[in-house]
PDB file of N, CA and C in Angstrom:
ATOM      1  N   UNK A   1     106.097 140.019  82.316  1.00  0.00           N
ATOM      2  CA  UNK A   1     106.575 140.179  80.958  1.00  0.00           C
ATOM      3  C   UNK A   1     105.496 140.894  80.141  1.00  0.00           C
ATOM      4  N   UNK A   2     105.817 141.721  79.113  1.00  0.00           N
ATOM      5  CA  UNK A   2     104.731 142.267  78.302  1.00  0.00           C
ATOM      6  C   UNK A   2     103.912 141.798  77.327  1.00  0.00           C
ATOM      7  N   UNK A   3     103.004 141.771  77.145  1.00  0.00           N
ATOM      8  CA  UNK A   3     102.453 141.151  76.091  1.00  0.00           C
ATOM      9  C   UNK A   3     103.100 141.399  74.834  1.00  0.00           C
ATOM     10  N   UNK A   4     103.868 142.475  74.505  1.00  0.00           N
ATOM     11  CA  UNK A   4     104.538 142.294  72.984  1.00  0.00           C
ATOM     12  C   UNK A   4     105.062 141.954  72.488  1.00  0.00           C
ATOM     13  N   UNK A   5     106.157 141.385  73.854  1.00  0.00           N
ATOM     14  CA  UNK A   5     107.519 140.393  74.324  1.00  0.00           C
ATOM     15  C   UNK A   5     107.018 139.506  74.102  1.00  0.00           C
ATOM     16  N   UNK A   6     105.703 138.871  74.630  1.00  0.00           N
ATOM     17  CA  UNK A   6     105.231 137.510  74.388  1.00  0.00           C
ATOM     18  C   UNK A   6     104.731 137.157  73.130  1.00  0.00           C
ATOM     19  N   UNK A   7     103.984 138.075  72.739  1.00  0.00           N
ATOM     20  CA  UNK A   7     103.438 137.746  71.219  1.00  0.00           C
ATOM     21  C   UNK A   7     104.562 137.414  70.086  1.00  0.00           C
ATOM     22  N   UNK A   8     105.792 138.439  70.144  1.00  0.00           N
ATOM     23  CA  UNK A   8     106.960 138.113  69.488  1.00  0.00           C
ATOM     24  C   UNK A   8     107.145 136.886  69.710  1.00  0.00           C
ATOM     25  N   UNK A   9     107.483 136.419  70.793  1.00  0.00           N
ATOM     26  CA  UNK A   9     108.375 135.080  70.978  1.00  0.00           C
ATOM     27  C   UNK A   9     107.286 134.218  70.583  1.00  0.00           C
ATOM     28  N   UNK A  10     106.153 134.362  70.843  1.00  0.00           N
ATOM     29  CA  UNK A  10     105.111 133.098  69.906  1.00  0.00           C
ATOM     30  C   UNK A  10     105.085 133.223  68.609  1.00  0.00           C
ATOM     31  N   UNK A  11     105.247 134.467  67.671  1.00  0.00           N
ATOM     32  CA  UNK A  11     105.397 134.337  66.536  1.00  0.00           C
ATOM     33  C   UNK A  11     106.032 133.687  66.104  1.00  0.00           C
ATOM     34  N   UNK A  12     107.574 133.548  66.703  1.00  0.00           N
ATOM     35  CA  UNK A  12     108.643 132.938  66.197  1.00  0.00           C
ATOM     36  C   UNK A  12     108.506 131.278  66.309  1.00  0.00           C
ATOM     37  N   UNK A  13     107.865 131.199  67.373  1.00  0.00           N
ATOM     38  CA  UNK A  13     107.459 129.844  67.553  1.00  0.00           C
ATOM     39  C   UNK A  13     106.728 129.336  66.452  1.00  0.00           C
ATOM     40  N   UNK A  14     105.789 130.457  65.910  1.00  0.00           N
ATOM     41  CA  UNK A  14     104.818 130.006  64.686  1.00  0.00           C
ATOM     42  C   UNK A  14     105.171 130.063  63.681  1.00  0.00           C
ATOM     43  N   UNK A  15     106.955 130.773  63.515  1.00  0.00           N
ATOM     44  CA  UNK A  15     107.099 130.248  62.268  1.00  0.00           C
ATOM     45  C   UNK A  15     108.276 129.136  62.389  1.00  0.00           C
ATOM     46  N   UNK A  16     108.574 128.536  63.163  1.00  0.00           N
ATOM     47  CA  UNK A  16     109.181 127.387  62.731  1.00  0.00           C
ATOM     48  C   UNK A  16     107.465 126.383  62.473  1.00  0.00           C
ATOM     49  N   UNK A  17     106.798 126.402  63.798  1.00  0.00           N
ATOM     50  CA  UNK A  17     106.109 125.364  62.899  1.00  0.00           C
ATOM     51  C   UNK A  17     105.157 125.831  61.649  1.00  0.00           C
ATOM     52  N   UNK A  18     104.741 127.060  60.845  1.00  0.00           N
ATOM     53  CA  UNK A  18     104.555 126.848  60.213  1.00  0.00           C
ATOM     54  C   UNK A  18     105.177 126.501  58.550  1.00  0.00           C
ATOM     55  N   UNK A  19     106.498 125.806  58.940  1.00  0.00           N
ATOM     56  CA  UNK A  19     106.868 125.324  58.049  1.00  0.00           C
ATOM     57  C   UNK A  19     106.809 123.820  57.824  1.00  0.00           C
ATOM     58  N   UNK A  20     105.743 123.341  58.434  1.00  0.00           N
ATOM     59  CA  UNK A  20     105.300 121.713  58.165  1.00  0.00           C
ATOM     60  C   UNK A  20     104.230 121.697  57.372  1.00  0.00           C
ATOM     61  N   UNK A  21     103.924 120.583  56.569  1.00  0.00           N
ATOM     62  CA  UNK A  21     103.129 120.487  55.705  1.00  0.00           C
ATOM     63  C   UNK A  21     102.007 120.270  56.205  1.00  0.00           C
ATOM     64  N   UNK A  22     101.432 119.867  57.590  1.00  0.00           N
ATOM     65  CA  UNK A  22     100.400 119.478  57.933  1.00  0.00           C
ATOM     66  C   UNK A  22     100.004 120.516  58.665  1.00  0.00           C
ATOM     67  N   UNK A  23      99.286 121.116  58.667  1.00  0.00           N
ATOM     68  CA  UNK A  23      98.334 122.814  59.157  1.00  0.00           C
ATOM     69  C   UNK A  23      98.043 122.200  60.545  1.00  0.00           C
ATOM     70  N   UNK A  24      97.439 121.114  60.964  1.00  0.00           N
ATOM     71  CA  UNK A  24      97.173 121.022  61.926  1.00  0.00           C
ATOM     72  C   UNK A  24      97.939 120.550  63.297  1.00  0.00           C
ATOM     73  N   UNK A  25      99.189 119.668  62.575  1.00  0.00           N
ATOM     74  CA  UNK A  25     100.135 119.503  63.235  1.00  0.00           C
ATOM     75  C   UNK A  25     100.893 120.626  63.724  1.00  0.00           C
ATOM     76  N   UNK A  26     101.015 121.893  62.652  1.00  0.00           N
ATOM     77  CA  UNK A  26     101.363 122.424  63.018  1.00  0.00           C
ATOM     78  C   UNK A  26     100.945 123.652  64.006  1.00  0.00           C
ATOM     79  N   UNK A  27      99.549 123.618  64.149  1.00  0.00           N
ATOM     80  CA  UNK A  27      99.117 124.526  65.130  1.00  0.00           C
ATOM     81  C   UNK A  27      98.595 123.634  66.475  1.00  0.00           C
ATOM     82  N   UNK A  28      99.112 122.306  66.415  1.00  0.00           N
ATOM     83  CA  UNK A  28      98.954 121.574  67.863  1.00  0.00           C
ATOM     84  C   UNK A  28     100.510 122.042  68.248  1.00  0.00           C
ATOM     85  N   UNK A  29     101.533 121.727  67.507  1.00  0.00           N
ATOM     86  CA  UNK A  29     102.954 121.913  67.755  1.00  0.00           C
ATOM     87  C   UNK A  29     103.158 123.337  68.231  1.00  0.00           C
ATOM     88  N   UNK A  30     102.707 124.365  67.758  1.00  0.00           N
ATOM     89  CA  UNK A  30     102.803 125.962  68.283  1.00  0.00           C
ATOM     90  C   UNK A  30     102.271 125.884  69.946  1.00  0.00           C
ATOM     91  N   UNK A  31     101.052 125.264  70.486  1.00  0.00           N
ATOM     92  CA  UNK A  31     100.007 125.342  71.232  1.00  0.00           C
ATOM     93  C   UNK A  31     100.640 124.262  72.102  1.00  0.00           C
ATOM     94  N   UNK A  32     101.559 123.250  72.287  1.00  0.00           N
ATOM     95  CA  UNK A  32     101.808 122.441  72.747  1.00  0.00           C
ATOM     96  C   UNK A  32     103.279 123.053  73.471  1.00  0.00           C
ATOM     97  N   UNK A  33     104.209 123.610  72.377  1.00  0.00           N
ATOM     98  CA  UNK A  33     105.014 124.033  73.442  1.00  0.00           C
ATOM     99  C   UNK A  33     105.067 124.864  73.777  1.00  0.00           C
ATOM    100  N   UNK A  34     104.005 126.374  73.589  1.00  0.00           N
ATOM    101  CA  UNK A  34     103.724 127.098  74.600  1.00  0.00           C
ATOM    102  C   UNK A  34     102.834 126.566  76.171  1.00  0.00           C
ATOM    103  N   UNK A  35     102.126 125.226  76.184  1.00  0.00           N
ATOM    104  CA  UNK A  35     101.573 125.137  77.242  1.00  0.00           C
ATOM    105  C   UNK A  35     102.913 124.623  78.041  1.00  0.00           C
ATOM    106  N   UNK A  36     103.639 123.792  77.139  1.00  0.00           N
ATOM    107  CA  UNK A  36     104.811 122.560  77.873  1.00  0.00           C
ATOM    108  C   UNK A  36     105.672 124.155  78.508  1.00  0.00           C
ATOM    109  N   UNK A  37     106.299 125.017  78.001  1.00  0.00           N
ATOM    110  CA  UNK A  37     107.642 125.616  78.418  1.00  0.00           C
ATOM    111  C   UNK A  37     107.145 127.234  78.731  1.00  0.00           C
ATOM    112  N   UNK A  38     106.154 127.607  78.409  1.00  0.00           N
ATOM    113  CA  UNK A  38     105.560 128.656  79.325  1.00  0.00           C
ATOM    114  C   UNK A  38     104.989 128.847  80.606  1.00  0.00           C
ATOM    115  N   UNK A  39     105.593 129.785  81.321  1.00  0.00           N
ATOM    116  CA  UNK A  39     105.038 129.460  82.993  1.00  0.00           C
ATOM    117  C   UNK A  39     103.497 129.913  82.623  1.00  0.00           C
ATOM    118  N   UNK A  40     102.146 129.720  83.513  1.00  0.00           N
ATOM    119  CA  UNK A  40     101.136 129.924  83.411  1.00  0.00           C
ATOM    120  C   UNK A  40     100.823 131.579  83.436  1.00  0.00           C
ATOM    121  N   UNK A  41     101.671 132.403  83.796  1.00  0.00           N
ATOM    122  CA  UNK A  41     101.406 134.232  84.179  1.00  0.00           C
ATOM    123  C   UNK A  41     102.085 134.422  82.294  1.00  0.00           C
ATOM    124  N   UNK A  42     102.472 133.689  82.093  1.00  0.00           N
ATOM    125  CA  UNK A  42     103.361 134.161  80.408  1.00  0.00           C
ATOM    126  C   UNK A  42     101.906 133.487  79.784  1.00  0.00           C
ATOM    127  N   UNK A  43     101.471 132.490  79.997  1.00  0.00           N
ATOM    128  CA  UNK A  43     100.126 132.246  79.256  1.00  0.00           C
ATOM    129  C   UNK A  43      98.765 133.150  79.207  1.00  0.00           C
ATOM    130  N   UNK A  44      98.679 133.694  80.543  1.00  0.00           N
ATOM    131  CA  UNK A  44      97.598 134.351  80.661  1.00  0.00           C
ATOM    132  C   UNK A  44      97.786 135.658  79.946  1.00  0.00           C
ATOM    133  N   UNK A  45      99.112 136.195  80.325  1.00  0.00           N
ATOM    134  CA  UNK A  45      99.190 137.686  79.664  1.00  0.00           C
ATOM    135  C   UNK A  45      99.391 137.143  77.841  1.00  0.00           C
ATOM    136  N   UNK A  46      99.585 136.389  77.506  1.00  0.00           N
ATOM    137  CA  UNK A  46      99.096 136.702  76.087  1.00  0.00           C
ATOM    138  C   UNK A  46      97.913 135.855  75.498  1.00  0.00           C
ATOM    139  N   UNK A  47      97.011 135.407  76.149  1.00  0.00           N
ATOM    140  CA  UNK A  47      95.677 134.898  76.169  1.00  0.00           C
ATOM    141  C   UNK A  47      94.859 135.841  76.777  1.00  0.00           C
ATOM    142  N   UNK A  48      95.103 136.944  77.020  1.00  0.00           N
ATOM    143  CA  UNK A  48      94.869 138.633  77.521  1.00  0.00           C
ATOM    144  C   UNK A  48      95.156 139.601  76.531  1.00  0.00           C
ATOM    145  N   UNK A  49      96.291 139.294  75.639  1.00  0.00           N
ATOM    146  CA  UNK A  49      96.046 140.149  74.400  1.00  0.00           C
ATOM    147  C   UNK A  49      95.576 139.362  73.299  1.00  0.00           C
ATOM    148  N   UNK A  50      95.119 138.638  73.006  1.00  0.00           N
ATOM    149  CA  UNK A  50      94.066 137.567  72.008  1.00  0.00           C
ATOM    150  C   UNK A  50      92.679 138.320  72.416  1.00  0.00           C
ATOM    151  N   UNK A  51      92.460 138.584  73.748  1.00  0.00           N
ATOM    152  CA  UNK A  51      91.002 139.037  74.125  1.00  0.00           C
ATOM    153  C   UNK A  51      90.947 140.442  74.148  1.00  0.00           C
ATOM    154  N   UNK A  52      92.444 140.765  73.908  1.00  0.00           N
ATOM    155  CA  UNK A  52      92.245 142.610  74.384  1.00  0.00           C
ATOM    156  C   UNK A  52      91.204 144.009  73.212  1.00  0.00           C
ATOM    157  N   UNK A  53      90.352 144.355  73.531  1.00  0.00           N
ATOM    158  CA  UNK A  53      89.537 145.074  72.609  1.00  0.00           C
ATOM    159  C   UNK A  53      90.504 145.400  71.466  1.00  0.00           C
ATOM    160  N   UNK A  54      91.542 145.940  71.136  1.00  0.00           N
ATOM    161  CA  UNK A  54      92.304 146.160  70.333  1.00  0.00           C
ATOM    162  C   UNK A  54      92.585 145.254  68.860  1.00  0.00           C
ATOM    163  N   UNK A  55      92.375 143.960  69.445  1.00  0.00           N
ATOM    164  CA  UNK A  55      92.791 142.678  68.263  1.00  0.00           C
ATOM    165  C   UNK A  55      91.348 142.790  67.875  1.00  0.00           C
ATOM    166  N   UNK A  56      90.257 142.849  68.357  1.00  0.00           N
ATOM    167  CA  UNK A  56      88.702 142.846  67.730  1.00  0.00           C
ATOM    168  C   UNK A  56      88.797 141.282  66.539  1.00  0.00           C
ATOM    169  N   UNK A  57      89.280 140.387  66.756  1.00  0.00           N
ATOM    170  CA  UNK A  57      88.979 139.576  66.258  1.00  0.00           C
ATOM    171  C   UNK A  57      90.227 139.320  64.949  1.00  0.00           C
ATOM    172  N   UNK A  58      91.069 140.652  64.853  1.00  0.00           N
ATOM    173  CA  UNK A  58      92.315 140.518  63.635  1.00  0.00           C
ATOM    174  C   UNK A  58      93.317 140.572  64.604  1.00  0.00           C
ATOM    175  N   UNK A  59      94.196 139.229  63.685  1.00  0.00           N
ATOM    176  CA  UNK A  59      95.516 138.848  64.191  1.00  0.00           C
ATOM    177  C   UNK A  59      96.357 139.882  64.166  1.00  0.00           C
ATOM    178  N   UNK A  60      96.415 140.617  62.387  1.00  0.00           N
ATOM    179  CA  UNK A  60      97.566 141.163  62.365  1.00  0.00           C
ATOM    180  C   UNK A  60      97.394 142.277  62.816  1.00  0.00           C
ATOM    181  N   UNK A  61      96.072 142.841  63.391  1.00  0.00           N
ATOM    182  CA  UNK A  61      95.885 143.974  64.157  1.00  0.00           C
ATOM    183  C   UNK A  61      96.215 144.040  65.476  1.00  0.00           C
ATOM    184  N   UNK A  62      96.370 142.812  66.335  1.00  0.00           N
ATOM    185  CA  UNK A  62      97.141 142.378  67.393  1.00  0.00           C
ATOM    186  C   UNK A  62      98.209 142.355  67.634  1.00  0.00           C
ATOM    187  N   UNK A  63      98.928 141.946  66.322  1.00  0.00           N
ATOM    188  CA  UNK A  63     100.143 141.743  66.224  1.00  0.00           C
ATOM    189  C   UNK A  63     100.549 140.228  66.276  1.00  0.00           C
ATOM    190  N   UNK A  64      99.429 139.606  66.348  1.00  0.00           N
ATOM    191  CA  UNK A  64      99.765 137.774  66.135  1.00  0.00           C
ATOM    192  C   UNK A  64     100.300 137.537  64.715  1.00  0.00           C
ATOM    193  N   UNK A  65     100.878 136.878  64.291  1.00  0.00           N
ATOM    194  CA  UNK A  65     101.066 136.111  63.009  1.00  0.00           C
ATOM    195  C   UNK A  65      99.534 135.239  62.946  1.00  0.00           C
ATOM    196  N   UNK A  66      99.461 134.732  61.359  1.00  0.00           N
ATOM    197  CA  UNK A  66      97.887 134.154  61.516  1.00  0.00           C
ATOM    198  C   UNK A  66      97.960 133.214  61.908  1.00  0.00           C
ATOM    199  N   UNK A  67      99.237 132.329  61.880  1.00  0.00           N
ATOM    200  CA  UNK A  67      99.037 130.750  62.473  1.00  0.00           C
ATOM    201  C   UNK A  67      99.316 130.501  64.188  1.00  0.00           C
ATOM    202  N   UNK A  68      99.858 132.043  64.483  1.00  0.00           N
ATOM    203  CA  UNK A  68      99.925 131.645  66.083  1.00  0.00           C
ATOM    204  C   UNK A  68      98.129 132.296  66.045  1.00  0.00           C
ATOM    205  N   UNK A  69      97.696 132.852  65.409  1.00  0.00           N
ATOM    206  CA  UNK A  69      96.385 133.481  66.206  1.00  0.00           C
ATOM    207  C   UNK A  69      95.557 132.114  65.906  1.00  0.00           C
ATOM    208  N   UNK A  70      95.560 131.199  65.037  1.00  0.00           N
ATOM    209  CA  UNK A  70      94.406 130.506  64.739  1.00  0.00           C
ATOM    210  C   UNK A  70      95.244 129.269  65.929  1.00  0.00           C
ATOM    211  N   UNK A  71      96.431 129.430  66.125  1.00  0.00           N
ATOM    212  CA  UNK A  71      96.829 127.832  66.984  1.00  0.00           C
ATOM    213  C   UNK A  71      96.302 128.249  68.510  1.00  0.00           C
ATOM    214  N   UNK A  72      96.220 129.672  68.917  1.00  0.00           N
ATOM    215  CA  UNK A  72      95.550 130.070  70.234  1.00  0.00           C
ATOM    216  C   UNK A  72      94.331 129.833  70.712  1.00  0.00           C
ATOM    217  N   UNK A  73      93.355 130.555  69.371  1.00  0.00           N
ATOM    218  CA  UNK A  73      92.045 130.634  69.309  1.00  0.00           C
ATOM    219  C   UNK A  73      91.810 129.199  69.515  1.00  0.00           C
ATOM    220  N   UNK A  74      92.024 128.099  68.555  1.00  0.00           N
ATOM    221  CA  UNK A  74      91.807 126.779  68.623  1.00  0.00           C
ATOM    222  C   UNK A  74      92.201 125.874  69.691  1.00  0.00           C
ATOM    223  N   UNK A  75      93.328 126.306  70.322  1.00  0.00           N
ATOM    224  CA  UNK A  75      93.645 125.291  71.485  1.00  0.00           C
ATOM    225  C   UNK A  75      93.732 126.129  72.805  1.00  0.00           C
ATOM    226  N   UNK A  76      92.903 127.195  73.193  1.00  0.00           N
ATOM    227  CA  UNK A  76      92.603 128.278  73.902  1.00  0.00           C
ATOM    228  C   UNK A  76      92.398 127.134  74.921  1.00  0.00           C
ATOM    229  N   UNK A  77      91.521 126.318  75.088  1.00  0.00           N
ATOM    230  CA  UNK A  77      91.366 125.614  76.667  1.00  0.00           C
ATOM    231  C   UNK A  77      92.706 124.646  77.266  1.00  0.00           C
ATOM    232  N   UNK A  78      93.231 123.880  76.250  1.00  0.00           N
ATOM    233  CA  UNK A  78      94.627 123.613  76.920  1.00  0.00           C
ATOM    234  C   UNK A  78      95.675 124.422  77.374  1.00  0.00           C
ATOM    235  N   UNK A  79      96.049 125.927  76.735  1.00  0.00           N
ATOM    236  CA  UNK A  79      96.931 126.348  77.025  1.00  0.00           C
ATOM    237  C   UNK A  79      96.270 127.436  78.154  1.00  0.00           C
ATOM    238  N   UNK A  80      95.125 127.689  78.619  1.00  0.00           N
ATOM    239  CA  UNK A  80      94.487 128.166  79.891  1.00  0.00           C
ATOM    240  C   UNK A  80      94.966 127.633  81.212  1.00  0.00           C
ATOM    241  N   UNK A  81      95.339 128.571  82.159  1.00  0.00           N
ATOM    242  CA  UNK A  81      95.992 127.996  83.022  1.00  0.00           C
ATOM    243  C   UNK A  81      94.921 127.377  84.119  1.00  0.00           C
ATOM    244  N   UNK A  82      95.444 126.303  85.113  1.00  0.00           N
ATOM    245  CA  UNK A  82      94.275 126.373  86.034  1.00  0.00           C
ATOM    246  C   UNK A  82      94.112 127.037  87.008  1.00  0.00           C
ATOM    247  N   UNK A  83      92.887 127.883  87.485  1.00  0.00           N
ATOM    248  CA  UNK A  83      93.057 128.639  88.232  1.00  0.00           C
ATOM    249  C   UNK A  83      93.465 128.795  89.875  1.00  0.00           C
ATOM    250  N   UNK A  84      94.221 129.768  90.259  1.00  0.00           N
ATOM    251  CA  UNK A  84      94.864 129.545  91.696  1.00  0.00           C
ATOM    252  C   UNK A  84      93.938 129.286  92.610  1.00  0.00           C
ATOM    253  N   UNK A  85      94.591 128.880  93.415  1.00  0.00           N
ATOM    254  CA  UNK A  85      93.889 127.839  94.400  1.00  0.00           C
ATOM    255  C   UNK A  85      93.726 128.756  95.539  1.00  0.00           C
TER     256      UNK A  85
END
């Protein structure tokens, strides 16, 4: 799948939850069901464009929304897949 495909569909994810009042709930809730319902190759390729020289550290230069980029950055080791065996 492409990373642009993926970043979209996490956006959307980030904006249902960022419509909760609690910031942090809501960027465990973004980060939680991308680890729960994403296969691990859909995780890596967009934990590959979070790192890709292009984003240099800006979301919307990536193309993240800011609350999926800060729910990635922040819960980056849970939603890391483990590596193949």
């Amino acid at each position: 799948m492409k990373a642009d495909n993926l970043i979209e569909m996490a956006n959307q994810i980030g904006s249902f939850f960022d419509s909760l009042p609690d910031r942090e709930e809501a960027l465990t809730g973004i980060a939680e069901h991308i680890r729960k319902f994403w296969e691990p190759r859909m995780r890596r390729t967009l934990l590959a464009a979070l790192d890709a020289p292009a984003s240099n550290g800006d979301a919307q230069q990536a193309g993240f929304t800011e609350i999926v980029f800060a729910a990635l950055t922040q819960h980056r080791d849970s939603l890391t897949p483990a590596a193949a065996a």
